[in-house]
Protein backbone atom coordinates (compact mmCIF):
# COMPACT_ATOMS: atom_id res chain seq x y z
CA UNK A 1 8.86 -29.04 5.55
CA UNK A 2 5.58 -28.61 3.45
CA UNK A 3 4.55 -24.98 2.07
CA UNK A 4 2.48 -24.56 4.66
CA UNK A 5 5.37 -24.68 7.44
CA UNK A 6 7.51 -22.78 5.03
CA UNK A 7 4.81 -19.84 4.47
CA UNK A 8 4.79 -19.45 8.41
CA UNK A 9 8.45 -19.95 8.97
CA UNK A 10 8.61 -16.75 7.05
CA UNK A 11 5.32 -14.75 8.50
CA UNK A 12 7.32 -15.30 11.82
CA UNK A 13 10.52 -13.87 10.29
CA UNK A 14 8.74 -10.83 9.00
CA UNK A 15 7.40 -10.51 12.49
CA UNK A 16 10.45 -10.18 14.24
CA UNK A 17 12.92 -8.36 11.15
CA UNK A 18 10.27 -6.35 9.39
CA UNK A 19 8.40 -7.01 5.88
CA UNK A 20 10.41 -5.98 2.24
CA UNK A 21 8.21 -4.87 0.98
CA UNK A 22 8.61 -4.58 -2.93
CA UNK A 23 6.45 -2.39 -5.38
CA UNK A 24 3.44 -5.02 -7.42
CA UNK A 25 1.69 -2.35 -8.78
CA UNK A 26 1.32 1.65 -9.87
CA UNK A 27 -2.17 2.71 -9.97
CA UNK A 28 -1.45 6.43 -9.50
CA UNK A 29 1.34 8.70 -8.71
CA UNK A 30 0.06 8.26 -5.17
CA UNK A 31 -1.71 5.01 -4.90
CA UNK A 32 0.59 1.71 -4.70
CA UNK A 33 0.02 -1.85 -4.19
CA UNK A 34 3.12 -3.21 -2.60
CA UNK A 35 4.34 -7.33 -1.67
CA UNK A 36 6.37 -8.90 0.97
CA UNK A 37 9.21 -11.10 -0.91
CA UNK A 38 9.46 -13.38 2.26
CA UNK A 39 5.74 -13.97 3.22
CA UNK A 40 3.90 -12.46 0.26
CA UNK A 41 1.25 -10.45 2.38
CA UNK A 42 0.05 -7.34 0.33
CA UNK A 43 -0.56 -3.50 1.05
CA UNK A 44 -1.02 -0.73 -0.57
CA UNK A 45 -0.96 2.94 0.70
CA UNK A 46 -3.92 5.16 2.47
CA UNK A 47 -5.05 8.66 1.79
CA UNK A 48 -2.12 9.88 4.52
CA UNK A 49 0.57 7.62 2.64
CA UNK A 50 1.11 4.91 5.66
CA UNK A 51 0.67 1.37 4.21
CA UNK A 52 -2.41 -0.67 5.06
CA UNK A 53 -3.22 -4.15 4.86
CA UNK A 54 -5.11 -4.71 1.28
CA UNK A 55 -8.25 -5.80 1.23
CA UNK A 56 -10.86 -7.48 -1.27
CA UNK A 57 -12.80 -4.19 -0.99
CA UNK A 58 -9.92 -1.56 -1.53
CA UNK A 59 -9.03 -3.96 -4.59
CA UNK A 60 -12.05 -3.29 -5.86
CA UNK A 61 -12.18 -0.03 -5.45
CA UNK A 62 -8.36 0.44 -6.94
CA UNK A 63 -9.64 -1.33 -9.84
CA UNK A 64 -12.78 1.01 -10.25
CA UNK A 65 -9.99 4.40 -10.39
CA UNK A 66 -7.57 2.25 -12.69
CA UNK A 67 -10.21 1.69 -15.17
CA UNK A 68 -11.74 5.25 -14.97
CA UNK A 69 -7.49 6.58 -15.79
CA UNK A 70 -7.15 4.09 -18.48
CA UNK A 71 -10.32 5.64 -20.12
CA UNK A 72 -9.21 8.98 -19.75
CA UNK A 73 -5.94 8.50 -21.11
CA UNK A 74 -7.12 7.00 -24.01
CA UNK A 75 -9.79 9.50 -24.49
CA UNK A 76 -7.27 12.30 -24.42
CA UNK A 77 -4.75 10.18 -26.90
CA UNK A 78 -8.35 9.73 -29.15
CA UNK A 79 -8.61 13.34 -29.24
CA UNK A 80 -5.00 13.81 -29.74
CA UNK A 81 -5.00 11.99 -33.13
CA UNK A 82 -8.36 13.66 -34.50
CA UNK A 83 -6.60 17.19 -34.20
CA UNK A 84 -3.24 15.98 -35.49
């Protein structure tokens, strides 16, 4: 059985028992990027908290709000240490 057989074998498993899904990533308290341990498909959660497939696009645009937190945080930590 090659990987390709394999990596179907389990995309029909997930079909019929459901996806575990595990978390891959914590981008805010509300916005998660999650992976199947059988099949590895990825998905991360809406505005309304369901999950929904991930897409190039929404990747993007998770990236965009990561980077604009990071900056923030270390803005505030920045101002933190000229106070102190």
């Amino acid at each position: 059985m090659n990987l390709a057989e394999l990596t179907n074998v389990n995309r029909l498993l997930c079909s019929i028992s459901g996806h575990k899904y595990k978390l891959v990533k914590k981008i805010t308290k509300h916005l998660k990027h999650y992976q199947c341990n059988c099949c590895g498909s990825q998905v991360t959660t809406n505005s309304k908290g369901n999950l929904i497939s991930l897409t190039e696009e929404l990747k993007l645009i998770h990236l965009g709000i990561e980077t604009v937190i990071v900056k923030r945080k270390s803005r505030k930590l920045n101002k933190k240490k000229a106070v102190a």
